[in-house]
N, C-alpha and C. Protein backbone atom coordinates (compact mmCIF):
# COMPACT_ATOMS: atom_id res chain seq x y z
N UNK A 1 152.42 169.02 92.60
CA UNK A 1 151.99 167.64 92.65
C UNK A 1 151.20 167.40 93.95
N UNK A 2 150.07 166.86 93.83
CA UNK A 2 149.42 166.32 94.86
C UNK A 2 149.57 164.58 95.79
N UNK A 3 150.35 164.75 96.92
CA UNK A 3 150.52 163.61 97.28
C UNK A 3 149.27 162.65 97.42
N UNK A 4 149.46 161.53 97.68
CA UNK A 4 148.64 160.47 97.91
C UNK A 4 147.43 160.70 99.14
N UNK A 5 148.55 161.27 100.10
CA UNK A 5 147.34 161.17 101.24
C UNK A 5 146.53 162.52 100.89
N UNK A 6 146.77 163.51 100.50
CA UNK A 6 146.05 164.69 99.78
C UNK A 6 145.12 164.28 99.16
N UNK A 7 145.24 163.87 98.38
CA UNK A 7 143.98 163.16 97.44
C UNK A 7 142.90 162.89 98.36
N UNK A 8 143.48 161.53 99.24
CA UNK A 8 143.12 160.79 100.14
C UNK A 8 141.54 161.14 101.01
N UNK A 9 142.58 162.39 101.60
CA UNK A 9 142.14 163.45 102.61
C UNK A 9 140.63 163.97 102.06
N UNK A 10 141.33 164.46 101.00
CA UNK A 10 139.96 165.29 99.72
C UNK A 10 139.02 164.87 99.68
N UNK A 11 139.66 163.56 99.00
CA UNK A 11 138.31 162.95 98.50
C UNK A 11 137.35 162.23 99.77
N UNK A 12 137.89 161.60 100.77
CA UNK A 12 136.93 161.43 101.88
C UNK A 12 136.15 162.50 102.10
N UNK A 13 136.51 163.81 102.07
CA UNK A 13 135.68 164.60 103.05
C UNK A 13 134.59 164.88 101.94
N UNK A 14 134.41 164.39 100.45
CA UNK A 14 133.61 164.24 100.21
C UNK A 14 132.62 163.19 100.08
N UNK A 15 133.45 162.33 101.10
CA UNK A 15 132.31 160.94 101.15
C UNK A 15 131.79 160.85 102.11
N UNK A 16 132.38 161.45 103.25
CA UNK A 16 131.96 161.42 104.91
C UNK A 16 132.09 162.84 105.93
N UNK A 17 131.24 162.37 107.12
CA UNK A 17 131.46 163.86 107.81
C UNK A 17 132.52 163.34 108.63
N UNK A 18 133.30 162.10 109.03
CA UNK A 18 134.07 161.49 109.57
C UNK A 18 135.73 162.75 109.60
N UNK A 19 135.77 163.36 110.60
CA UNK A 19 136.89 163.87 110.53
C UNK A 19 138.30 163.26 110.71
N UNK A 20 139.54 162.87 109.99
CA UNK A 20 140.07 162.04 109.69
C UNK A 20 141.57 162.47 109.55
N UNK A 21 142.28 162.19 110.33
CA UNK A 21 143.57 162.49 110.17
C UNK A 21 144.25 161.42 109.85
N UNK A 22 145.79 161.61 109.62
CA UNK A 22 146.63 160.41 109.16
C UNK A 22 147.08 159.57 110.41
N UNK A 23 146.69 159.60 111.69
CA UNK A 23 146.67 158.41 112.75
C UNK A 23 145.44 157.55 112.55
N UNK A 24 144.56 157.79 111.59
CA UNK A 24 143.17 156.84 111.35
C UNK A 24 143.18 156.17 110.52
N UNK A 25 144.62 156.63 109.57
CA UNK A 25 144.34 155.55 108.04
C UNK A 25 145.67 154.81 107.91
N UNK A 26 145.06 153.58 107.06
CA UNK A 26 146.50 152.69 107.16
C UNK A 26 146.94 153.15 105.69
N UNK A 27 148.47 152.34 105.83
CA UNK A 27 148.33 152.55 103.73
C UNK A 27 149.78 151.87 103.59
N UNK A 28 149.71 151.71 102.60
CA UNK A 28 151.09 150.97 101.93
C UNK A 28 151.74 151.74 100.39
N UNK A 29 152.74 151.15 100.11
CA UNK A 29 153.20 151.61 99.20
C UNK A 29 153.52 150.33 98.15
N UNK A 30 153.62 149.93 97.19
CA UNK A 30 153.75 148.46 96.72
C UNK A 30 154.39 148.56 95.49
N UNK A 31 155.20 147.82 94.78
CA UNK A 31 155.35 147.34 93.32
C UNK A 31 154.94 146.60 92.56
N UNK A 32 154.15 146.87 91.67
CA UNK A 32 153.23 145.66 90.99
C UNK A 32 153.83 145.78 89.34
N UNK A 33 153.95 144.46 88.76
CA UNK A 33 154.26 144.37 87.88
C UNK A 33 152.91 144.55 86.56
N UNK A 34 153.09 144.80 85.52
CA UNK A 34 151.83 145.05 84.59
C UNK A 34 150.84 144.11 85.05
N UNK A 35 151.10 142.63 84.52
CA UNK A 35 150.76 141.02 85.28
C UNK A 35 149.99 141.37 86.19
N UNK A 36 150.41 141.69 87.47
CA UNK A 36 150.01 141.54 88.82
C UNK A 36 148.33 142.81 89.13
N UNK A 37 148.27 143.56 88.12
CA UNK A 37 147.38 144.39 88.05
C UNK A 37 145.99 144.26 87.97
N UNK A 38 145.08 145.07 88.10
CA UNK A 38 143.56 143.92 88.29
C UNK A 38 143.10 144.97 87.18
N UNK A 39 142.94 144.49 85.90
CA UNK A 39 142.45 145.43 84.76
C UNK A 39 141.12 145.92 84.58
N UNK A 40 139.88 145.41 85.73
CA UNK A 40 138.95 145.70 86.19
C UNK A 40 138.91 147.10 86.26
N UNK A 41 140.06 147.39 86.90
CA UNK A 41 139.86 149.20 87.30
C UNK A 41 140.52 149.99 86.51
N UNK A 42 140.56 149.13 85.50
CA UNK A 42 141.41 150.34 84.07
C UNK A 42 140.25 150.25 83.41
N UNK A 43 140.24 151.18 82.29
CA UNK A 43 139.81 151.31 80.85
C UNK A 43 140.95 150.50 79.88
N UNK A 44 139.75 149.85 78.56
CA UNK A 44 141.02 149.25 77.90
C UNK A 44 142.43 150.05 77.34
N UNK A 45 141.84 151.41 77.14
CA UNK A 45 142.85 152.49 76.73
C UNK A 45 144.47 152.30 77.56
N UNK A 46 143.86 152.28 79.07
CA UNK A 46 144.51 152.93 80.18
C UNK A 46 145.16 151.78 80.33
N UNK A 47 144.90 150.05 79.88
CA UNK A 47 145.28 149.09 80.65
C UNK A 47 146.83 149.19 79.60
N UNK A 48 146.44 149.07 77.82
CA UNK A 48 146.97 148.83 77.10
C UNK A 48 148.45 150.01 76.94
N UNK A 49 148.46 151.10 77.94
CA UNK A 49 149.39 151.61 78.06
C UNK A 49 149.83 151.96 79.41
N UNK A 50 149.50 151.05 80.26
CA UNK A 50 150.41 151.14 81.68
C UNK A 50 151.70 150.42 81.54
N UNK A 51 152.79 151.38 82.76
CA UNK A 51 153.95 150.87 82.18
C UNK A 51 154.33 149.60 82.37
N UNK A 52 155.42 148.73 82.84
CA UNK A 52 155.63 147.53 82.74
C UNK A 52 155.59 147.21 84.62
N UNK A 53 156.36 148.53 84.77
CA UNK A 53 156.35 147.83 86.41
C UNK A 53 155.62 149.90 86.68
N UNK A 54 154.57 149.50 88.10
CA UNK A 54 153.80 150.66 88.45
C UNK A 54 154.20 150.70 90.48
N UNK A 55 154.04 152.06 90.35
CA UNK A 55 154.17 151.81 92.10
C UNK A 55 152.92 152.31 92.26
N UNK A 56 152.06 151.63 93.71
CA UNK A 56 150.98 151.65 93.80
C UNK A 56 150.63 152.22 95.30
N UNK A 57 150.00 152.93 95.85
CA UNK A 57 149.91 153.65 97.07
C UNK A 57 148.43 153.42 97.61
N UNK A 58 148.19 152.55 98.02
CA UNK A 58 146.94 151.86 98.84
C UNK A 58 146.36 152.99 100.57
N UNK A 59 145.23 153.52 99.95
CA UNK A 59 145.58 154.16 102.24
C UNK A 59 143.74 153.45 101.94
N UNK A 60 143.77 153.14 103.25
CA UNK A 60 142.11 152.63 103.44
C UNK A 60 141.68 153.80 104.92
N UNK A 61 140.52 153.21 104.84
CA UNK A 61 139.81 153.93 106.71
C UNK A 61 138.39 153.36 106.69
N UNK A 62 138.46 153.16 107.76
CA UNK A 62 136.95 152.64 108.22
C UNK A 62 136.37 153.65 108.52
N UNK A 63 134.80 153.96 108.23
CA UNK A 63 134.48 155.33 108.93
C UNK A 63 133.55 154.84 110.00
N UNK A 64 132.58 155.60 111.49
CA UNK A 64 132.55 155.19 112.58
C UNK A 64 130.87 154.84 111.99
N UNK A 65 130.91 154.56 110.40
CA UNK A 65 129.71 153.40 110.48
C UNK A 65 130.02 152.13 109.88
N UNK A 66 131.42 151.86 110.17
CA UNK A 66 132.04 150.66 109.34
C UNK A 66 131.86 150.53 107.95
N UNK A 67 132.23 151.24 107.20
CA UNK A 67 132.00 151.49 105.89
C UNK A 67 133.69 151.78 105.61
N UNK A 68 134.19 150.83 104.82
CA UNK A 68 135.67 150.63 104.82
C UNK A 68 135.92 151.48 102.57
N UNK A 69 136.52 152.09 102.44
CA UNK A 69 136.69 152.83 101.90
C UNK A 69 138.19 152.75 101.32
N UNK A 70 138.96 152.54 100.36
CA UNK A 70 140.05 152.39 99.78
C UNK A 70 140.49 153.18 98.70
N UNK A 71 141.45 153.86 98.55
CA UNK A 71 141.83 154.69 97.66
C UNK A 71 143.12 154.26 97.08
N UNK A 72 143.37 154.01 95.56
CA UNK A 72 144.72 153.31 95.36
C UNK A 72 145.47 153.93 94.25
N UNK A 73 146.38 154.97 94.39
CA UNK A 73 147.09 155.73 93.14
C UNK A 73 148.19 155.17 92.69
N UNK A 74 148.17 155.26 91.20
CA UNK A 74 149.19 154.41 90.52
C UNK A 74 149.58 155.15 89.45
N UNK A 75 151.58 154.88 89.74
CA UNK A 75 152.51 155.74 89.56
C UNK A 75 153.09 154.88 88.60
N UNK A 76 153.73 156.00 87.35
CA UNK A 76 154.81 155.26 86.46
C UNK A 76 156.10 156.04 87.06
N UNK A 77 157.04 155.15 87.51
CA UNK A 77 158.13 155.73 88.56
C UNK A 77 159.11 156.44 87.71
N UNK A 78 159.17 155.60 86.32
CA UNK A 78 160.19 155.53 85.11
C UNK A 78 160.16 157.06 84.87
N UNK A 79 158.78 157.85 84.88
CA UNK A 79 158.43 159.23 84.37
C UNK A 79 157.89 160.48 85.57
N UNK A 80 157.70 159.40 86.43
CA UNK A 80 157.36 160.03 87.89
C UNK A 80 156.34 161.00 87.39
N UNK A 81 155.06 159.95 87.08
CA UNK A 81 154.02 160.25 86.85
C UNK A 81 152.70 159.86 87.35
N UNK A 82 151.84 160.57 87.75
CA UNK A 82 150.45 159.81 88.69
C UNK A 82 149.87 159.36 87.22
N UNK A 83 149.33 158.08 87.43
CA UNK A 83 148.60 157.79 86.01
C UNK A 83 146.98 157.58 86.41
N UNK A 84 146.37 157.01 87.98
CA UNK A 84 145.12 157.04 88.31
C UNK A 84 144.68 156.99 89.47
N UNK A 85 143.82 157.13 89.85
CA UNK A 85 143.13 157.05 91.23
C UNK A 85 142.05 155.97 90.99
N UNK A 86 142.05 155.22 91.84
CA UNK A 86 141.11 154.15 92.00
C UNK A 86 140.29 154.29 93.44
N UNK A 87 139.39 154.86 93.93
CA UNK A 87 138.52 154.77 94.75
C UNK A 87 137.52 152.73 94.69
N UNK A 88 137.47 152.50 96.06
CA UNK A 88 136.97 151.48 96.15
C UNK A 88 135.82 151.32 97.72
N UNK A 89 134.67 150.88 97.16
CA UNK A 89 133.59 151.22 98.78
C UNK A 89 133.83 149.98 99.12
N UNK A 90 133.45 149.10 99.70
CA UNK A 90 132.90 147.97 100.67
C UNK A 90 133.00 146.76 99.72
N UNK A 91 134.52 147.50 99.20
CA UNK A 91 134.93 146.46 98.09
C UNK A 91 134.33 146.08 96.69
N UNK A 92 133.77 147.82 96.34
CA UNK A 92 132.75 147.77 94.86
C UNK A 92 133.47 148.94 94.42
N UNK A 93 133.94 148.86 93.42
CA UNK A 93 134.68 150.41 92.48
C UNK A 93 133.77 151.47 92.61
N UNK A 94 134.25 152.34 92.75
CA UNK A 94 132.99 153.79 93.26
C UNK A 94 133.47 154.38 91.97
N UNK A 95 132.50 155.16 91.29
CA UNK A 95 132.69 155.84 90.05
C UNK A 95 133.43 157.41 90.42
N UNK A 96 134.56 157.70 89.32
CA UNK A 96 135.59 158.72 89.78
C UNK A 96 134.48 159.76 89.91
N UNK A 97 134.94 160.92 91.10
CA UNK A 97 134.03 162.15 91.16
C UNK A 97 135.11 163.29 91.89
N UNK A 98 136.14 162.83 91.85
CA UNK A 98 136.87 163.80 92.36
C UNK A 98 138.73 164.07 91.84
């Protein structure tokens, strides 16, 4: 299994030359109920079978051209399963590439 900040890590270094350790990025961990979800960043497929309650793992970073960058993986806890990665730029959904 690939943790959160793994991903994290990955996928920045394909967005930036910004070298980046885990003292540079913030992040949270959260419970969101189906409700509370922004279905924007699902497919209807994906929305119509997320589970009821999801845990959600938010890490952001600014890089040193202020270009703020968000990555948000979401877990069905019930099956302890990663169900998606949501990449987000300057607050515009970035299309999956990694």
């Amino acid at each position: 299994m690939t943790y959160s900040y793994e991903r994290f890590l990955n996928g920045m270094a394909l967005r930036t030359k910004d070298q980046i350790t885990l003292n540079d990025i913030g992040y949270e961990t959260i419970e969101l109920y189906h409700e509370e979800m922004d279905e924007r960043f699902f497919t209807e497929k994906e929305w119509s079978t997320l589970p009821e309650v999801c845990m959600v793992t938010a890490i952001s970073y600014f890089t040193s051209t202020n270009v703020e960058y968000l990555m948000m993986d979401v877990f069905d806890e019930t099956y302890k399963e990663h169900l998606k990665t949501i990449w987000i730029k300057n607050g515009e959904l970035e299309p999956e590439n990694d």
